[in-house]
C-alpha atoms as a PDB file:
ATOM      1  CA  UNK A   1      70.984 134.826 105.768  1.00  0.00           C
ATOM      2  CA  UNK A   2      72.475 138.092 105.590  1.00  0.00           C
ATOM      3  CA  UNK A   3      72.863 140.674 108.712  1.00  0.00           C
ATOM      4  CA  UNK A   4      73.639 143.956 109.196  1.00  0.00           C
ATOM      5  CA  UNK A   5      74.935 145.691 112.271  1.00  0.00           C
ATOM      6  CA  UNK A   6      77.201 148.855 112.090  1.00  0.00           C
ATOM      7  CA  UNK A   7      77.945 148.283 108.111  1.00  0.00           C
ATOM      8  CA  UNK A   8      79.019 144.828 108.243  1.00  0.00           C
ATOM      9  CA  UNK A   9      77.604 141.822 105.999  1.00  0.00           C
ATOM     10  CA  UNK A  10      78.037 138.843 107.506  1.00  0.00           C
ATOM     11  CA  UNK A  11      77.100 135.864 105.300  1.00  0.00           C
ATOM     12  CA  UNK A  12      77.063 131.950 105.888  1.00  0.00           C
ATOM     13  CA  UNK A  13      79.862 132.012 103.346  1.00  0.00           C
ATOM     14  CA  UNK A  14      81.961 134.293 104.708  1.00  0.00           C
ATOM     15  CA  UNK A  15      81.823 132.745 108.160  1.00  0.00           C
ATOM     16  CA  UNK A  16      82.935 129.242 106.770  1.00  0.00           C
ATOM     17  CA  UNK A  17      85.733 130.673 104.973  1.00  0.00           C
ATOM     18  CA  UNK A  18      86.803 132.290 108.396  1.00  0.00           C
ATOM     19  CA  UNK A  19      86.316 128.927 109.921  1.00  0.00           C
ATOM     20  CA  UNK A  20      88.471 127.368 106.987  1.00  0.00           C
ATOM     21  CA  UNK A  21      91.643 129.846 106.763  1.00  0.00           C
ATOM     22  CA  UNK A  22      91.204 129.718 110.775  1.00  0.00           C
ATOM     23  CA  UNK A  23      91.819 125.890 110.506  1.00  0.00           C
ATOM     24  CA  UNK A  24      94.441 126.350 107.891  1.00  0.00           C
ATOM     25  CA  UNK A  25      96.805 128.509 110.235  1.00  0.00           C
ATOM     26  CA  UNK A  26      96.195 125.965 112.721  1.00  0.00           C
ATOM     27  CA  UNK A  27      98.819 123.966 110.312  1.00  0.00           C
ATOM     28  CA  UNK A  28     101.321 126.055 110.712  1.00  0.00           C
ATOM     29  CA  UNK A  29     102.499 123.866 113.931  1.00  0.00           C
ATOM     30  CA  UNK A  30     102.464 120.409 111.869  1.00  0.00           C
ATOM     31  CA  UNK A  31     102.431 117.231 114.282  1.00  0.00           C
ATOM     32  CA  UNK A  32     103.197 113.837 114.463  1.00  0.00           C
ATOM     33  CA  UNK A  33     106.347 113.892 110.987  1.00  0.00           C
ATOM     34  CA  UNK A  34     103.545 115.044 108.679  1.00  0.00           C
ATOM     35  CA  UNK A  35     106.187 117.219 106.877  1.00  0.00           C
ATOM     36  CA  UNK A  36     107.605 114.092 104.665  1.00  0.00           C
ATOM     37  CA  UNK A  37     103.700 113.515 103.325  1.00  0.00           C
ATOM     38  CA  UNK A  38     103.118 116.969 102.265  1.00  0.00           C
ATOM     39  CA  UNK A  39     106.410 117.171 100.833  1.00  0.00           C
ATOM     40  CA  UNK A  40     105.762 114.103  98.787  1.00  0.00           C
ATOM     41  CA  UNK A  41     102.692 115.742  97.454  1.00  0.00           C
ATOM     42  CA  UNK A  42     104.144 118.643  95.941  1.00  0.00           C
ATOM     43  CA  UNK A  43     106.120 116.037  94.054  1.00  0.00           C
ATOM     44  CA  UNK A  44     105.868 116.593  90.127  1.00  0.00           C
ATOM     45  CA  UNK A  45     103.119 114.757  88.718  1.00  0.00           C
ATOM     46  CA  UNK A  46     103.649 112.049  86.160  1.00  0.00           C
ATOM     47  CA  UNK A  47     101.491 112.991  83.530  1.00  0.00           C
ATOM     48  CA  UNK A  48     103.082 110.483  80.549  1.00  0.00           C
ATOM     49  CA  UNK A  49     102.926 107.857  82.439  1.00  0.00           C
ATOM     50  CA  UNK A  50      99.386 108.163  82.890  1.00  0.00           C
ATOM     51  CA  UNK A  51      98.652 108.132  79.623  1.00  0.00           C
ATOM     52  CA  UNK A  52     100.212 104.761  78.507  1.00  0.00           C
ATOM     53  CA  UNK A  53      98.212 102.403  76.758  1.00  0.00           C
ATOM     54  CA  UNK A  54     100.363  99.147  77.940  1.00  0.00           C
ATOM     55  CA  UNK A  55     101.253  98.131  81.459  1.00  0.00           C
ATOM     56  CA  UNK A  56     105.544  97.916  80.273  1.00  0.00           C
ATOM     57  CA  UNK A  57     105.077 101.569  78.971  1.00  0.00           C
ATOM     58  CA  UNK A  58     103.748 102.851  82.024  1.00  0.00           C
ATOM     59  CA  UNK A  59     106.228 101.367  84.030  1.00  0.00           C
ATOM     60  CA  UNK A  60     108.859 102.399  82.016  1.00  0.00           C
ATOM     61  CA  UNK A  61     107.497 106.067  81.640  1.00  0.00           C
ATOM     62  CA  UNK A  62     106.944 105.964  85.485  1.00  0.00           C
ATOM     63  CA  UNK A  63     110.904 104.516  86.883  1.00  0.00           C
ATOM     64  CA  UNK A  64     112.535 104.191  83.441  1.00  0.00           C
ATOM     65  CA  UNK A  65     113.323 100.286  84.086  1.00  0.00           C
ATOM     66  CA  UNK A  66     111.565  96.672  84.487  1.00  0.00           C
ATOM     67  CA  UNK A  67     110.879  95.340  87.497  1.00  0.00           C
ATOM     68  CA  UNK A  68     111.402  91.680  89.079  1.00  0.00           C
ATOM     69  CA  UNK A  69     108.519  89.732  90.921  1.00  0.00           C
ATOM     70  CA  UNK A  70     109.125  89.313  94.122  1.00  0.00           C
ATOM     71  CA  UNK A  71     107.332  87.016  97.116  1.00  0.00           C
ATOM     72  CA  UNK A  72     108.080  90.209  99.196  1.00  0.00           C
ATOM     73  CA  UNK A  73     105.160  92.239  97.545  1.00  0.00           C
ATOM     74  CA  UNK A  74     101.798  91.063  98.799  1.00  0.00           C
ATOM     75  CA  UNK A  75      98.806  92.175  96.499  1.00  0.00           C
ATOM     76  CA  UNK A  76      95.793  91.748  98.018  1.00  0.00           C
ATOM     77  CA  UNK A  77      92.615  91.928  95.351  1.00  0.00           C
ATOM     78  CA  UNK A  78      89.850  89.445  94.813  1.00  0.00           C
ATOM     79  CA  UNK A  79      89.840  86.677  92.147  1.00  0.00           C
ATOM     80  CA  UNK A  80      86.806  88.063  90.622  1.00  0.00           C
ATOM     81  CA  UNK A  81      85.205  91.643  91.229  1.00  0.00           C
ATOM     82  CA  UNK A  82      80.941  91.503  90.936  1.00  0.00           C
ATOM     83  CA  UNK A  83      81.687  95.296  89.958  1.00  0.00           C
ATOM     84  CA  UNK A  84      84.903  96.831  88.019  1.00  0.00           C
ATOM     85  CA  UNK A  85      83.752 100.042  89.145  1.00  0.00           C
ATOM     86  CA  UNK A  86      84.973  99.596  92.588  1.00  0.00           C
ATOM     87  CA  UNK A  87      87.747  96.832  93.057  1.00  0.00           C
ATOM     88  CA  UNK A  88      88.876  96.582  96.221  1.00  0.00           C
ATOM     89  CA  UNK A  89      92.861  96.428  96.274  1.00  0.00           C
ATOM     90  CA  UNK A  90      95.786  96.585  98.652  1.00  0.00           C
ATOM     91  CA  UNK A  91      99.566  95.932  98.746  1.00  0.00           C
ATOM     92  CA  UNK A  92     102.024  95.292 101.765  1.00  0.00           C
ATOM     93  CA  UNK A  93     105.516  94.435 101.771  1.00  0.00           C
ATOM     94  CA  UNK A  94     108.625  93.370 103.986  1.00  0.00           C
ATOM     95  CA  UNK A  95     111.220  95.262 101.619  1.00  0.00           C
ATOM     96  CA  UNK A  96     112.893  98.236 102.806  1.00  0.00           C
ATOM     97  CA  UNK A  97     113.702 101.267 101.843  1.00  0.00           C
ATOM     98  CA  UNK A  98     110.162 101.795 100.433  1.00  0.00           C
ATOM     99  CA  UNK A  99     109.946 105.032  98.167  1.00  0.00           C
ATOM    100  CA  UNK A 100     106.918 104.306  95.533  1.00  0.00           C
ATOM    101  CA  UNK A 101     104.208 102.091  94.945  1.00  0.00           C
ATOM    102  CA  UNK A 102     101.895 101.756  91.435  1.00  0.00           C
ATOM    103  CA  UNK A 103      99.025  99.579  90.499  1.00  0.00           C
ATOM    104  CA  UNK A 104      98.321  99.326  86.832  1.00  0.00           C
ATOM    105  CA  UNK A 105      95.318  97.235  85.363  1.00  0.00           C
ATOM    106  CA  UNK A 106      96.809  95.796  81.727  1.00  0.00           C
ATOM    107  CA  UNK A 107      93.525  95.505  79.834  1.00  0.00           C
ATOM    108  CA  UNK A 108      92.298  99.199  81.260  1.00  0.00           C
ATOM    109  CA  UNK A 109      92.371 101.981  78.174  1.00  0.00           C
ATOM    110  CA  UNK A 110      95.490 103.738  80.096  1.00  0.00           C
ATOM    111  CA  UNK A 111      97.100 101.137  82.482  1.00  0.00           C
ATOM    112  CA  UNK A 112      98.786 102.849  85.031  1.00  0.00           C
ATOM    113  CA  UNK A 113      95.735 103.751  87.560  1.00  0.00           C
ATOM    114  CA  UNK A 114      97.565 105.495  90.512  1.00  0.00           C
ATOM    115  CA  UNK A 115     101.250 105.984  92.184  1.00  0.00           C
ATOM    116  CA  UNK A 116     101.967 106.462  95.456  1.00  0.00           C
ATOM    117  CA  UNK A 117     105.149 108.135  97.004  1.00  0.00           C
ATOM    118  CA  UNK A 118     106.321 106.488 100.060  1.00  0.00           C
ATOM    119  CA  UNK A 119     107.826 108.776 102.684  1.00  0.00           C
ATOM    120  CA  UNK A 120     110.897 107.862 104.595  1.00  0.00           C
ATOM    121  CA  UNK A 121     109.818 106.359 107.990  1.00  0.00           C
ATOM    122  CA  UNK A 122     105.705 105.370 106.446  1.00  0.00           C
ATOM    123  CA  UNK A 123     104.795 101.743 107.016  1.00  0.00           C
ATOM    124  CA  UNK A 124     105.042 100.767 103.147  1.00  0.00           C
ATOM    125  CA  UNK A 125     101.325  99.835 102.477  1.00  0.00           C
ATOM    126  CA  UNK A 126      98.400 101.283 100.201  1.00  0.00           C
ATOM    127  CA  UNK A 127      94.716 100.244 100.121  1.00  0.00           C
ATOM    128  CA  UNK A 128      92.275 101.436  97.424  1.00  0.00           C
ATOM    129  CA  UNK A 129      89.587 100.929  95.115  1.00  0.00           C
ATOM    130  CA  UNK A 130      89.939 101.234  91.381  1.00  0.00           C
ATOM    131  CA  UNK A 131      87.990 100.427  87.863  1.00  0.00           C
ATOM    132  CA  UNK A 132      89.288  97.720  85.425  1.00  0.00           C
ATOM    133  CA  UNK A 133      87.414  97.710  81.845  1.00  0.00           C
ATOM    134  CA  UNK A 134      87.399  93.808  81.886  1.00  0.00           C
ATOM    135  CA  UNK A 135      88.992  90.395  83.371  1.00  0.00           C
ATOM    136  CA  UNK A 136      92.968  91.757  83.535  1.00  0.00           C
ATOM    137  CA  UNK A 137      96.198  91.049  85.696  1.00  0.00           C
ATOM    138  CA  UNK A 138      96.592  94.034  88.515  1.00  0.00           C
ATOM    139  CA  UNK A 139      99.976  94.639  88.805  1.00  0.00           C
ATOM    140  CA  UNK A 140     101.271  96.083  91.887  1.00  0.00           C
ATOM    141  CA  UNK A 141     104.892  97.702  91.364  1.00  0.00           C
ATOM    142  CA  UNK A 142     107.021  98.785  94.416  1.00  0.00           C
ATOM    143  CA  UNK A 143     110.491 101.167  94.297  1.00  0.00           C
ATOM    144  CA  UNK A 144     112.348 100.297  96.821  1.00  0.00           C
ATOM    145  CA  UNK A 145     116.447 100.953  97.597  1.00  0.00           C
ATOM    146  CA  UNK A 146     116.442 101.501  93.645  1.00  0.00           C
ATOM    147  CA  UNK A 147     114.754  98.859  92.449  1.00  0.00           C
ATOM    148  CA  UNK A 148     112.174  97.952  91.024  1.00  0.00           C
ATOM    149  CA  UNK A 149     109.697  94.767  92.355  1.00  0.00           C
ATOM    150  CA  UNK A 150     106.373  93.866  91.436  1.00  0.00           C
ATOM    151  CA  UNK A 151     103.542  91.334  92.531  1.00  0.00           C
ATOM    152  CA  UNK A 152     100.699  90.262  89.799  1.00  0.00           C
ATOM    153  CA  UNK A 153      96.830  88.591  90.064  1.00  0.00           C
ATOM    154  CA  UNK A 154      94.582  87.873  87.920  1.00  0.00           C
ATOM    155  CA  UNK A 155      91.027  89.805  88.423  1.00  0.00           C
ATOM    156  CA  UNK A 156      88.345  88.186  86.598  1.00  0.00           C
ATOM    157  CA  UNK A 157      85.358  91.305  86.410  1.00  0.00           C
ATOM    158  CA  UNK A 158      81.563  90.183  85.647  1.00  0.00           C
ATOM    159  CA  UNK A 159      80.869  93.677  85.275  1.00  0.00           C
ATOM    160  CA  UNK A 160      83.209  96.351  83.694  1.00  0.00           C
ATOM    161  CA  UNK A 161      83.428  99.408  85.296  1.00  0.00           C
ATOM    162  CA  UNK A 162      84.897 101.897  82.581  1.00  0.00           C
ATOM    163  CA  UNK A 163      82.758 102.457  79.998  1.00  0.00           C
ATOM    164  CA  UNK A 164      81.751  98.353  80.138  1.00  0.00           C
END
């Protein structure tokens, strides 16, 4: 769909990428305390710890200590997943001072499977879905006021969703 009136080409493409950089400067003006969640996202990504093989690795590549279970940390997943491919899980707590939250999956090939930083003022809770090889522990691991805490269930998976 191309047109041409006094030398100009106007194509479908060009008029959504108006539409987008349009929308874009419309950010300019950011409502609402977004600032904090963008911030957080231009955060440096932890590459090593992504790549560990065991669960204490990844936590230790990811905060450089242990953490302590804690009743405070509520990890909400189900006791056994029909499909690893898309586990359903969710974390909550009462601590404060909330500044990161990680799930890792011990039996996956790389156990850490996503980290979340918390901005100042952000209700601390994360829901997702995520892929475990096989029957594992989820481990949910929250940073908060320096610390480290951590929740832990047992997912048993009747079909594995990476690679299984």
């Amino acid at each position: 769909m191309n047109t041409t009136d006094s030398g100009f080409s106007a194509t479908r493409r060009l008029i959504l990428q108006g539409a987008g950089a349009v929308a874009l400067i419309g950010l300019g003006d950011i409502p609402f305390g977004l600032v904090p969640a963008f911030a957080a996202a231009n955060d440096k990504y932890p590459e090593d710890a992504f790549k560990q093989k065991s669960d204490a690795d990844a936590i230790k590549a990811l905060y450089g200590k242990t953490a302590e279970a804690s009743d405070k940390v509520k990890l909400d997943a189900p006791e056994i997943a029909e499909n690893g491919s898309v586990v359903p899980i969710g974390v909550s707590t009462t601590l404060a001072d909330v500044t990161s939250i990680s799930f890792l999956v011990s039996e996956n090939p790389n156990a850490l499977v996503a980290s979340y930083k918390i901005p100042a003022g952000t209700v601390p809770s994360v829901a997702n879905r995520i892929k475990m090889a096989k029957t594992s522990n989820v481990i949910v691991v929250v940073e908060a006021g320096g610390k480290l805490y951590s929740a832990t269930k047992e997912v048993k998976v009747t079909v594995g969703g990476c690679g299984g």
